[in-house]
PDB file of N, CA and C in Angstrom:
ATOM      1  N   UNK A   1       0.557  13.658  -9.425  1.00  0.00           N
ATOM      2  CA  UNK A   1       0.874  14.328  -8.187  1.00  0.00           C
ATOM      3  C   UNK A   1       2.265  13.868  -7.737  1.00  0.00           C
ATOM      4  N   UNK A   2       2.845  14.681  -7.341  1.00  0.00           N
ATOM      5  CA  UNK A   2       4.217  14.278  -7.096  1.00  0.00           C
ATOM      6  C   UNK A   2       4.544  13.738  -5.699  1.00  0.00           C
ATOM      7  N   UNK A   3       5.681  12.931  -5.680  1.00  0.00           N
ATOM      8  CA  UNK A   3       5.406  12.523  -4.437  1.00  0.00           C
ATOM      9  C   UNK A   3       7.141  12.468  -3.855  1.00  0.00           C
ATOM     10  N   UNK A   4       6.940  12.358  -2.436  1.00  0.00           N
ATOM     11  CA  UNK A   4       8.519  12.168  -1.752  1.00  0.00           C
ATOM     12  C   UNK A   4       8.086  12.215  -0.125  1.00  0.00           C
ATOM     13  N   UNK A   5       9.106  10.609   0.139  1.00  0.00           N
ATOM     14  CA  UNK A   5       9.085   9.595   1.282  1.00  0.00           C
ATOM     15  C   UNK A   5       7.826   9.795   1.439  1.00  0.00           C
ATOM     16  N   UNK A   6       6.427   9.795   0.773  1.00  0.00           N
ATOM     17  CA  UNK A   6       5.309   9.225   1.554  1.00  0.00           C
ATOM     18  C   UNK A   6       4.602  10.413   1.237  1.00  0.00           C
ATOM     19  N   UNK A   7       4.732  11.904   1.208  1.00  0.00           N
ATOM     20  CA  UNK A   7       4.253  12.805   1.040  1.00  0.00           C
ATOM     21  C   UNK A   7       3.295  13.044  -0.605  1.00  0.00           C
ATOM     22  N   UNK A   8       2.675  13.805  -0.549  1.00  0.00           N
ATOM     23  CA  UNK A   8       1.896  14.044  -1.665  1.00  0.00           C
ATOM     24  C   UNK A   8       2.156  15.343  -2.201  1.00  0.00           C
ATOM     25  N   UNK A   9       2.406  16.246  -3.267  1.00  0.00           N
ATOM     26  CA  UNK A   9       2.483  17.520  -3.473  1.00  0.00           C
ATOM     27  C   UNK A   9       1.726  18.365  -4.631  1.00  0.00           C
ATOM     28  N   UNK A  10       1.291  19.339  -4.411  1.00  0.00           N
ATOM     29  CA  UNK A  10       0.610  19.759  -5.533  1.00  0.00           C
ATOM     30  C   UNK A  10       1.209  21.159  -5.249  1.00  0.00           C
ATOM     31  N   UNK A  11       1.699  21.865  -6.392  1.00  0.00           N
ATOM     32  CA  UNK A  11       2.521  23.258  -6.536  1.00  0.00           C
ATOM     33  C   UNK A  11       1.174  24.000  -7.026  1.00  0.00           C
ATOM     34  N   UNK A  12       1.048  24.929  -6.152  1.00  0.00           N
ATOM     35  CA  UNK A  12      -0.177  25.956  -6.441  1.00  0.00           C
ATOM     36  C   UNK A  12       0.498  27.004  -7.109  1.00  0.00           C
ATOM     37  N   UNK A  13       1.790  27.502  -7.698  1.00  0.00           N
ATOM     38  CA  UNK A  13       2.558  28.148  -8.229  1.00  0.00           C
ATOM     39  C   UNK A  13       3.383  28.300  -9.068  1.00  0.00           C
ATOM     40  N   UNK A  14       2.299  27.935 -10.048  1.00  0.00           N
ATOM     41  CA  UNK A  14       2.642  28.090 -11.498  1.00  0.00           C
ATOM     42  C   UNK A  14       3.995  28.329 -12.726  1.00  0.00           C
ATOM     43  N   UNK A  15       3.139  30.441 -11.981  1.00  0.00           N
ATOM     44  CA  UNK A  15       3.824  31.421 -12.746  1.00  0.00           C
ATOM     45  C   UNK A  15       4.170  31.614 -11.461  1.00  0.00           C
ATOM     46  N   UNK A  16       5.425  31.867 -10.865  1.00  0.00           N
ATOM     47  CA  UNK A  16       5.648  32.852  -9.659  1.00  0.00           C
ATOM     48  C   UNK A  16       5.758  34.256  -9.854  1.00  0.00           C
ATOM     49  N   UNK A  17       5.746  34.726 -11.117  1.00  0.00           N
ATOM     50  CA  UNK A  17       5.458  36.439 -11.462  1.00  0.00           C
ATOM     51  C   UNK A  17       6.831  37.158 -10.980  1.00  0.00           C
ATOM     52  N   UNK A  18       7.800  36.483 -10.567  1.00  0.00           N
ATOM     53  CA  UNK A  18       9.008  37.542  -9.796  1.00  0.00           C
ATOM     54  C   UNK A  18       8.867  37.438  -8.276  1.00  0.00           C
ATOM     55  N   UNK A  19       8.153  36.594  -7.896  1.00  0.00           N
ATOM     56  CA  UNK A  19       7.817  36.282  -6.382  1.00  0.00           C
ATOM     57  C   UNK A  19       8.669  35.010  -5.817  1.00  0.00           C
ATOM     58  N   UNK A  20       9.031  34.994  -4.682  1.00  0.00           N
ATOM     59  CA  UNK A  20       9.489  34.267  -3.799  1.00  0.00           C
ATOM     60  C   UNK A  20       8.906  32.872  -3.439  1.00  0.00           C
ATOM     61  N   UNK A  21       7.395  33.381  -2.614  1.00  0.00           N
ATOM     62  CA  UNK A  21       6.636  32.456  -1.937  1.00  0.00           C
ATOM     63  C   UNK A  21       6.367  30.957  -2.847  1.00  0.00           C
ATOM     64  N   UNK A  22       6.372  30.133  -2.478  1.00  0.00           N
ATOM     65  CA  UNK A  22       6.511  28.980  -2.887  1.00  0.00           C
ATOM     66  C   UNK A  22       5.348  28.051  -1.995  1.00  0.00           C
ATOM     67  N   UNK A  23       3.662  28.376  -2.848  1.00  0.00           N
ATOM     68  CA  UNK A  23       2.540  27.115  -2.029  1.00  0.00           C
ATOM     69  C   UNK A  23       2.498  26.188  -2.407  1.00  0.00           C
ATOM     70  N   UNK A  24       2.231  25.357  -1.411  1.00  0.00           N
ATOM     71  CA  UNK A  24       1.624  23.913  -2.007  1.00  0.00           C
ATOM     72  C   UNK A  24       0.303  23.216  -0.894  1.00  0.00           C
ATOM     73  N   UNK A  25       0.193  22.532  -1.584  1.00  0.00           N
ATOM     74  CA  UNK A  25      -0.766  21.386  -1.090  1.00  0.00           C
ATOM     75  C   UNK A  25      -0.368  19.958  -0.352  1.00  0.00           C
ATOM     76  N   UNK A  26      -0.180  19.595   0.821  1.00  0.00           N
ATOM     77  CA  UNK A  26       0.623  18.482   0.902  1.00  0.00           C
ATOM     78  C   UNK A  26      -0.938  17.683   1.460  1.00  0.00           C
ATOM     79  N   UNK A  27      -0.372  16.236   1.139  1.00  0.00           N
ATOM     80  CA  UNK A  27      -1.119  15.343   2.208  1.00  0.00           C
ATOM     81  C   UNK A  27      -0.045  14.601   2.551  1.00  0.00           C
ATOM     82  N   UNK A  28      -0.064  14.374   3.935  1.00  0.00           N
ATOM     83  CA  UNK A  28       1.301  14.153   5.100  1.00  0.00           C
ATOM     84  C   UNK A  28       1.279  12.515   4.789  1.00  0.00           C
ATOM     85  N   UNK A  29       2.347  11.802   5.373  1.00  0.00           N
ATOM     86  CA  UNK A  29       2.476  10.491   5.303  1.00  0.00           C
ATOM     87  C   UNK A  29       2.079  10.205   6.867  1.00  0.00           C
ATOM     88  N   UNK A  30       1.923   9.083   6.905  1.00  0.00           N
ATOM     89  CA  UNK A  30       1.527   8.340   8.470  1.00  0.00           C
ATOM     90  C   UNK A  30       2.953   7.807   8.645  1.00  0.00           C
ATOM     91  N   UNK A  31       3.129   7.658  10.054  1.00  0.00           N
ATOM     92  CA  UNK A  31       4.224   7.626  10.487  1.00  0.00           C
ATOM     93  C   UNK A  31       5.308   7.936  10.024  1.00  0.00           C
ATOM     94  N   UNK A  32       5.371   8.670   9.421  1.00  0.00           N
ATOM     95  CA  UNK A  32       6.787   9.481   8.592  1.00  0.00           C
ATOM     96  C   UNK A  32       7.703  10.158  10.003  1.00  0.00           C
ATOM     97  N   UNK A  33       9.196   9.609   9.624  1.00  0.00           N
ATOM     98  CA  UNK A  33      10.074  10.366  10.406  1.00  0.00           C
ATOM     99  C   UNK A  33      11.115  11.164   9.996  1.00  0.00           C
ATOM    100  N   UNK A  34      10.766  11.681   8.885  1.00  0.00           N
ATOM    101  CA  UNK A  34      11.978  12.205   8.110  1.00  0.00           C
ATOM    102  C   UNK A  34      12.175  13.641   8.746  1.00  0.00           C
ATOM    103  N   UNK A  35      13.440  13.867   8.988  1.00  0.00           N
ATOM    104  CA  UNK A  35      13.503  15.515   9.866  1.00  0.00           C
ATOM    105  C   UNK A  35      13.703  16.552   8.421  1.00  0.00           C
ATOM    106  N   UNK A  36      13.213  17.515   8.367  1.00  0.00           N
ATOM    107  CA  UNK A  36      13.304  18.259   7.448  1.00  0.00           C
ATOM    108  C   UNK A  36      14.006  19.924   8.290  1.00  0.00           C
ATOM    109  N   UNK A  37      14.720  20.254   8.120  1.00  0.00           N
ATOM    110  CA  UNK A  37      15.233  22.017   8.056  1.00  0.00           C
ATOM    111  C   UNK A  37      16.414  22.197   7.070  1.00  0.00           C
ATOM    112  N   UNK A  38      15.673  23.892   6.985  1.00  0.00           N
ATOM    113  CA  UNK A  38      15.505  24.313   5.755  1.00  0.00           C
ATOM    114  C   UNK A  38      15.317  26.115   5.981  1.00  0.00           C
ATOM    115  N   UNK A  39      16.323  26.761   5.362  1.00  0.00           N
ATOM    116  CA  UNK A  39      16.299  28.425   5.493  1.00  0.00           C
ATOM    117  C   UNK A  39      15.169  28.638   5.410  1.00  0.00           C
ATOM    118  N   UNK A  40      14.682  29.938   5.423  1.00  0.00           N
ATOM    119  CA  UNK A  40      13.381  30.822   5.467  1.00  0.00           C
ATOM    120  C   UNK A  40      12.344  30.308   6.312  1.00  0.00           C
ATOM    121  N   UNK A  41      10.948  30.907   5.809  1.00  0.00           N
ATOM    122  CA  UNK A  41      10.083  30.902   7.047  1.00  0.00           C
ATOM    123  C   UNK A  41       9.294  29.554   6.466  1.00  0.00           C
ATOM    124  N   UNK A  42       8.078  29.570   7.150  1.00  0.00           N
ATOM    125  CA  UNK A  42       7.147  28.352   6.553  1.00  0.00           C
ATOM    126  C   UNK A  42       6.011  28.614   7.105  1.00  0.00           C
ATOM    127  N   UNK A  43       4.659  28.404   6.571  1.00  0.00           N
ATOM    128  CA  UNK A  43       3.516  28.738   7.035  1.00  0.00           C
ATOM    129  C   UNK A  43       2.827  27.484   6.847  1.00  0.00           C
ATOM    130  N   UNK A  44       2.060  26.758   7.836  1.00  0.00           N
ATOM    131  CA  UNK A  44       1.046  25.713   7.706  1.00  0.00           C
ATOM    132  C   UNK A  44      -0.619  26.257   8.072  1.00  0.00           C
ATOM    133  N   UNK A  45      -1.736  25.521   7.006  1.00  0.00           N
ATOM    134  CA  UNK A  45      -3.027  25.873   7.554  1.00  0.00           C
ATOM    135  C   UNK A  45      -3.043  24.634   7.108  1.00  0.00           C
ATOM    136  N   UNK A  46      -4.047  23.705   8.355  1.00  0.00           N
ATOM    137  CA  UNK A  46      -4.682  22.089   8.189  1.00  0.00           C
ATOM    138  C   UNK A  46      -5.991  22.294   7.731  1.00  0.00           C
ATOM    139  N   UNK A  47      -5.891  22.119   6.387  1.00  0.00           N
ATOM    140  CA  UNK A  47      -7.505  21.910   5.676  1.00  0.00           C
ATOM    141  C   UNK A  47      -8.352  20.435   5.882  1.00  0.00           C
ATOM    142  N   UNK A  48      -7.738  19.606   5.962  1.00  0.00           N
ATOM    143  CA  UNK A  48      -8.346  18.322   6.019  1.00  0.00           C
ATOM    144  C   UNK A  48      -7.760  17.702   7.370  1.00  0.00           C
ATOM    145  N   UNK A  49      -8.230  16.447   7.938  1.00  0.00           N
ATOM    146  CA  UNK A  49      -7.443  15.674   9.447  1.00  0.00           C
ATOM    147  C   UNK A  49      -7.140  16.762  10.154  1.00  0.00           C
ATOM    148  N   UNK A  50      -5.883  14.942  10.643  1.00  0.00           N
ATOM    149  CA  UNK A  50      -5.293  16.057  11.590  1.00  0.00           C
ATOM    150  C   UNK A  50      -3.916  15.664  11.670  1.00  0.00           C
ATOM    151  N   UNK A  51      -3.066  16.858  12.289  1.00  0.00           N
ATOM    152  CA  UNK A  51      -1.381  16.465  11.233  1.00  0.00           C
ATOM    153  C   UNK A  51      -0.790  16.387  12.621  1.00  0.00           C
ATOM    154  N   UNK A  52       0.138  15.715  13.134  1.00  0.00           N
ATOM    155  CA  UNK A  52       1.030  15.907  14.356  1.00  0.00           C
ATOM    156  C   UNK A  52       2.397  16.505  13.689  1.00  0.00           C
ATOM    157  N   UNK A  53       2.617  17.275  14.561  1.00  0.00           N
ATOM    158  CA  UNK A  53       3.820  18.006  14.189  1.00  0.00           C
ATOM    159  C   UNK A  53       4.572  18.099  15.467  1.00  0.00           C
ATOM    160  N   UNK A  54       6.112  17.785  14.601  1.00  0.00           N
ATOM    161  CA  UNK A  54       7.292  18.222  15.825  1.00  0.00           C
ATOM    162  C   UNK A  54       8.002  19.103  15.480  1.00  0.00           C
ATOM    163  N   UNK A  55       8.528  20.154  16.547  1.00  0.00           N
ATOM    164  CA  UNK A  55       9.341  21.516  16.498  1.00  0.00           C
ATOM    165  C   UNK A  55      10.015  21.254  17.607  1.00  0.00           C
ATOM    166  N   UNK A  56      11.227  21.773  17.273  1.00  0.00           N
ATOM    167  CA  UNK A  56      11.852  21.846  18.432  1.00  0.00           C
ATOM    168  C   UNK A  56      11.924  20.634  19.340  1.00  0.00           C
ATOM    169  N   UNK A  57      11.802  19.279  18.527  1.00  0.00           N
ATOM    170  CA  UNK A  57      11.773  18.621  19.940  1.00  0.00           C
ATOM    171  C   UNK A  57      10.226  18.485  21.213  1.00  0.00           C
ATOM    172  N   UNK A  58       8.990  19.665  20.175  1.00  0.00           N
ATOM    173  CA  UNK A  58       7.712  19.605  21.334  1.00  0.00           C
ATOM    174  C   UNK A  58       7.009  18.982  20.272  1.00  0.00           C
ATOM    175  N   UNK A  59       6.257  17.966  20.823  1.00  0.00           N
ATOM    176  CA  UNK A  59       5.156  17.458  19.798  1.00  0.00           C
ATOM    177  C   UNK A  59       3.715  18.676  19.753  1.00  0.00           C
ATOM    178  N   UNK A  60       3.462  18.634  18.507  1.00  0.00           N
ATOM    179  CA  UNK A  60       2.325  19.457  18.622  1.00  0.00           C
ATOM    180  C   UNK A  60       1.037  18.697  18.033  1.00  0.00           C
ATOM    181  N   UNK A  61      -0.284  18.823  18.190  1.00  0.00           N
ATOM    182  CA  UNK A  61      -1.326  18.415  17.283  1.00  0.00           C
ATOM    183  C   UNK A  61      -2.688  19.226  16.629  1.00  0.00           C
ATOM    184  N   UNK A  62      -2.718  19.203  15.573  1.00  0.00           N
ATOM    185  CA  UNK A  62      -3.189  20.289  14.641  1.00  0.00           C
ATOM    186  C   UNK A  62      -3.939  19.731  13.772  1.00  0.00           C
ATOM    187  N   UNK A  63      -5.342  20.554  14.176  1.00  0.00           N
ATOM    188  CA  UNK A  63      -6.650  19.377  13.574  1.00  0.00           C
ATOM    189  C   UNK A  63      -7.339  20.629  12.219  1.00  0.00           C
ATOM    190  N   UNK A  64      -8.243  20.587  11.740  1.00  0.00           N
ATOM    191  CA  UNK A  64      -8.732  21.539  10.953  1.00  0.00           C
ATOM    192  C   UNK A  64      -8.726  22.911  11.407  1.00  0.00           C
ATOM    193  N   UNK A  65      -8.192  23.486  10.134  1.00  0.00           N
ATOM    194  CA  UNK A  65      -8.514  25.114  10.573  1.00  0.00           C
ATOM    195  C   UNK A  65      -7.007  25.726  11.605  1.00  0.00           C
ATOM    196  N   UNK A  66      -5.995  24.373  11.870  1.00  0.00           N
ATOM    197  CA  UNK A  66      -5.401  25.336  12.997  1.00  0.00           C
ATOM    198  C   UNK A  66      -4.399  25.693  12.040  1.00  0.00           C
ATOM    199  N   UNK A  67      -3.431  26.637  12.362  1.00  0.00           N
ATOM    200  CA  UNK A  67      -2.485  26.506  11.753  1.00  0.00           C
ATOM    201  C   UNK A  67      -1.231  27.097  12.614  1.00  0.00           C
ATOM    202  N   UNK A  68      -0.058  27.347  11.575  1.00  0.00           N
ATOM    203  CA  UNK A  68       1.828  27.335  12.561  1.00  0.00           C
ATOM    204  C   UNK A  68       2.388  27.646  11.545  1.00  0.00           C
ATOM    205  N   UNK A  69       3.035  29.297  12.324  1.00  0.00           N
ATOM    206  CA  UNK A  69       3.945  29.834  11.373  1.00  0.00           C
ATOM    207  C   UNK A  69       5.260  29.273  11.558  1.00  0.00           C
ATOM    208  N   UNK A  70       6.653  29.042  11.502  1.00  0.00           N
ATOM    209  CA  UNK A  70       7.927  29.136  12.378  1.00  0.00           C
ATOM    210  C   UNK A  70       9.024  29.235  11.212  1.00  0.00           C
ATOM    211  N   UNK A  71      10.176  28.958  11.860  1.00  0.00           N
ATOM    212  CA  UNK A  71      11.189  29.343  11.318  1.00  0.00           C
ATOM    213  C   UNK A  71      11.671  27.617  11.200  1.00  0.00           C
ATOM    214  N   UNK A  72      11.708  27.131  10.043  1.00  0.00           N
ATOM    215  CA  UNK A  72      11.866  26.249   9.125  1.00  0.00           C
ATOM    216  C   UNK A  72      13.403  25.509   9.418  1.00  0.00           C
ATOM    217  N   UNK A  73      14.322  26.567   9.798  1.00  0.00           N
ATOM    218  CA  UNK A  73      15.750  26.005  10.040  1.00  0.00           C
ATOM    219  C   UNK A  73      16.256  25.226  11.499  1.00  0.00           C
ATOM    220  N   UNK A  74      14.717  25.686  12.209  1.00  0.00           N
ATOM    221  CA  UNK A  74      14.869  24.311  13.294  1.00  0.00           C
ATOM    222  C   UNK A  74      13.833  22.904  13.108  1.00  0.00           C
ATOM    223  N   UNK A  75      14.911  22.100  13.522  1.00  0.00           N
ATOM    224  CA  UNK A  75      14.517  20.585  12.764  1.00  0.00           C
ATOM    225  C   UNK A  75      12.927  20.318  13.285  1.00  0.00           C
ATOM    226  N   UNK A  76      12.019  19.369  12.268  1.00  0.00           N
ATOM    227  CA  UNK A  76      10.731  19.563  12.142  1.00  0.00           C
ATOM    228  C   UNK A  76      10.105  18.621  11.519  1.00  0.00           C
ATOM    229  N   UNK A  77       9.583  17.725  11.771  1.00  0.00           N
ATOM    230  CA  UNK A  77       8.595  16.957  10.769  1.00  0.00           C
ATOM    231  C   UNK A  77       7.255  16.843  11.230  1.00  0.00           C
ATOM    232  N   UNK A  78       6.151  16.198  10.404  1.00  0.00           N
ATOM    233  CA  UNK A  78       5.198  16.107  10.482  1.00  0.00           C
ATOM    234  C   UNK A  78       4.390  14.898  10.105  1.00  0.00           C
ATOM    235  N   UNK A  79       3.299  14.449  10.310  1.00  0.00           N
ATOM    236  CA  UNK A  79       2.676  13.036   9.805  1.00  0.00           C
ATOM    237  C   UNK A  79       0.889  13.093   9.963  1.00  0.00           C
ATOM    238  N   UNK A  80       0.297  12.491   9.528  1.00  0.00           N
ATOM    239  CA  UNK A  80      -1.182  12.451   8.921  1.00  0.00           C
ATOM    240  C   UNK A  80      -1.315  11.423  10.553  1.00  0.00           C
ATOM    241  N   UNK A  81      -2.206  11.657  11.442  1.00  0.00           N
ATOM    242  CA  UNK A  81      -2.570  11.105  12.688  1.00  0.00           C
ATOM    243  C   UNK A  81      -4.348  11.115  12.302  1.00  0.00           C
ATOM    244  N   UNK A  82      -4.496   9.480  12.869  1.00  0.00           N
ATOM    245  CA  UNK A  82      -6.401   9.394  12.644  1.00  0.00           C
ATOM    246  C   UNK A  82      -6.117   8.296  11.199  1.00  0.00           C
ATOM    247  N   UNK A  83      -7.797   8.150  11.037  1.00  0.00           N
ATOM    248  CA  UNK A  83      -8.211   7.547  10.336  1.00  0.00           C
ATOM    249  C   UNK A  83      -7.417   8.001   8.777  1.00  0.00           C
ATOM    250  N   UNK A  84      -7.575   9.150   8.337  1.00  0.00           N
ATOM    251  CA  UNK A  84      -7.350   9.220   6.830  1.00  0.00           C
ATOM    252  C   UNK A  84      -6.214  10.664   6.507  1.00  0.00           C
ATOM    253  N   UNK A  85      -5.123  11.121   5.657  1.00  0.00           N
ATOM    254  CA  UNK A  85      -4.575  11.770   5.142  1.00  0.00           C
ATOM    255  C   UNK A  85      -4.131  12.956   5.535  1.00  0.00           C
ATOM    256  N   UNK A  86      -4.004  13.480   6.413  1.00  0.00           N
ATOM    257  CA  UNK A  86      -4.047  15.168   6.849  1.00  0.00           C
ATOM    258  C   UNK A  86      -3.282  15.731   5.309  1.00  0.00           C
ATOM    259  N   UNK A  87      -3.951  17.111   5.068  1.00  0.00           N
ATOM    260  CA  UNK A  87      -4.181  17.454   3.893  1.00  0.00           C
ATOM    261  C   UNK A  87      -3.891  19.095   4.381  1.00  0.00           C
ATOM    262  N   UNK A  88      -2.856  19.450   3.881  1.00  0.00           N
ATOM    263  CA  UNK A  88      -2.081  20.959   4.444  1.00  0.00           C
ATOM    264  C   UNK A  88      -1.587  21.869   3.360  1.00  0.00           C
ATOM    265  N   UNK A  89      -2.304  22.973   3.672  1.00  0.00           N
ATOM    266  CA  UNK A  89      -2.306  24.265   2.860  1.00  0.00           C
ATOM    267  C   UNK A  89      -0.680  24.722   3.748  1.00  0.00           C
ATOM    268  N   UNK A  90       0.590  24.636   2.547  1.00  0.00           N
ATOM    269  CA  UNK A  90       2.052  25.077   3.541  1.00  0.00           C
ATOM    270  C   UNK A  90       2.451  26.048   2.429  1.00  0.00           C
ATOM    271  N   UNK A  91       3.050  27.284   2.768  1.00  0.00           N
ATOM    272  CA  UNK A  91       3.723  28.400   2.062  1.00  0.00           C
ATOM    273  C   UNK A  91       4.988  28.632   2.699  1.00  0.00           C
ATOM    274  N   UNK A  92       6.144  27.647   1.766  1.00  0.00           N
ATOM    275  CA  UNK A  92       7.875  28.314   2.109  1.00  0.00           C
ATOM    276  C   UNK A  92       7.896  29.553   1.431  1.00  0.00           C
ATOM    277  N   UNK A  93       8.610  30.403   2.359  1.00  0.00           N
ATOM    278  CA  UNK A  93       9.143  31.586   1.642  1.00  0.00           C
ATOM    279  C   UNK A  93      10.957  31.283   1.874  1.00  0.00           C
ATOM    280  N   UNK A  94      11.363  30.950   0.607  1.00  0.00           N
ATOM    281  CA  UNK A  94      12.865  30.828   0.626  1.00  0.00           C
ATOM    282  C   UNK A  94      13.828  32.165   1.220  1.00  0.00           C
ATOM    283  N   UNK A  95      14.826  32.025   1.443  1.00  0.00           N
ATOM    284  CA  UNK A  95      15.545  33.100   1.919  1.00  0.00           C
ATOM    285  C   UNK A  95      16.370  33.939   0.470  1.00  0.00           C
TER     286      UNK A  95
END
């Protein structure tokens, strides 16, 4: 499984067939502060925990089942909050 600053990744996308979208599987790091932006859009669904996320400067918190579309090129990170791993179904679509 691949990994970067703390993160976990699993590429659900093989073959991309001539397609764009780019899924994966993350499990978030705990206290991670790394700011990430980045062109195109981004889609999060929280399958496992629960993930705190910052946008814009607003903290958000996002437990199973929730999820957050946005626009990726404003600065953004995220981290595994609680006992164990938050575990996130995320789809970049590059520009």
């Amino acid at each position: 499984m691949p990994h970067f600053n703390g993160y976990n990744y699993i590429s659900l996308a093989y073959k991309k067939m001539g397609k764009r979208m780019e899924p994966y599987i993350i499990e978030c790091a705990f206290g991670e502060k790394t700011v990430f932006s980045h062109d195109g859009e981004e889609f999060m669904y929280v399958l496992e925990g629960t993930q705190g996320f910052v946008y814009a400067r607003k903290k958000y918190l996002l437990g199973k089942e929730n999820s957050i579309h946005f626009n990726p090129r404003i600065p953004h990170n995220d981290r595994s909050v609680g006992p164990k791993r938050a575990k996130i179904l995320t789809v970049i679509m590059p520009p």
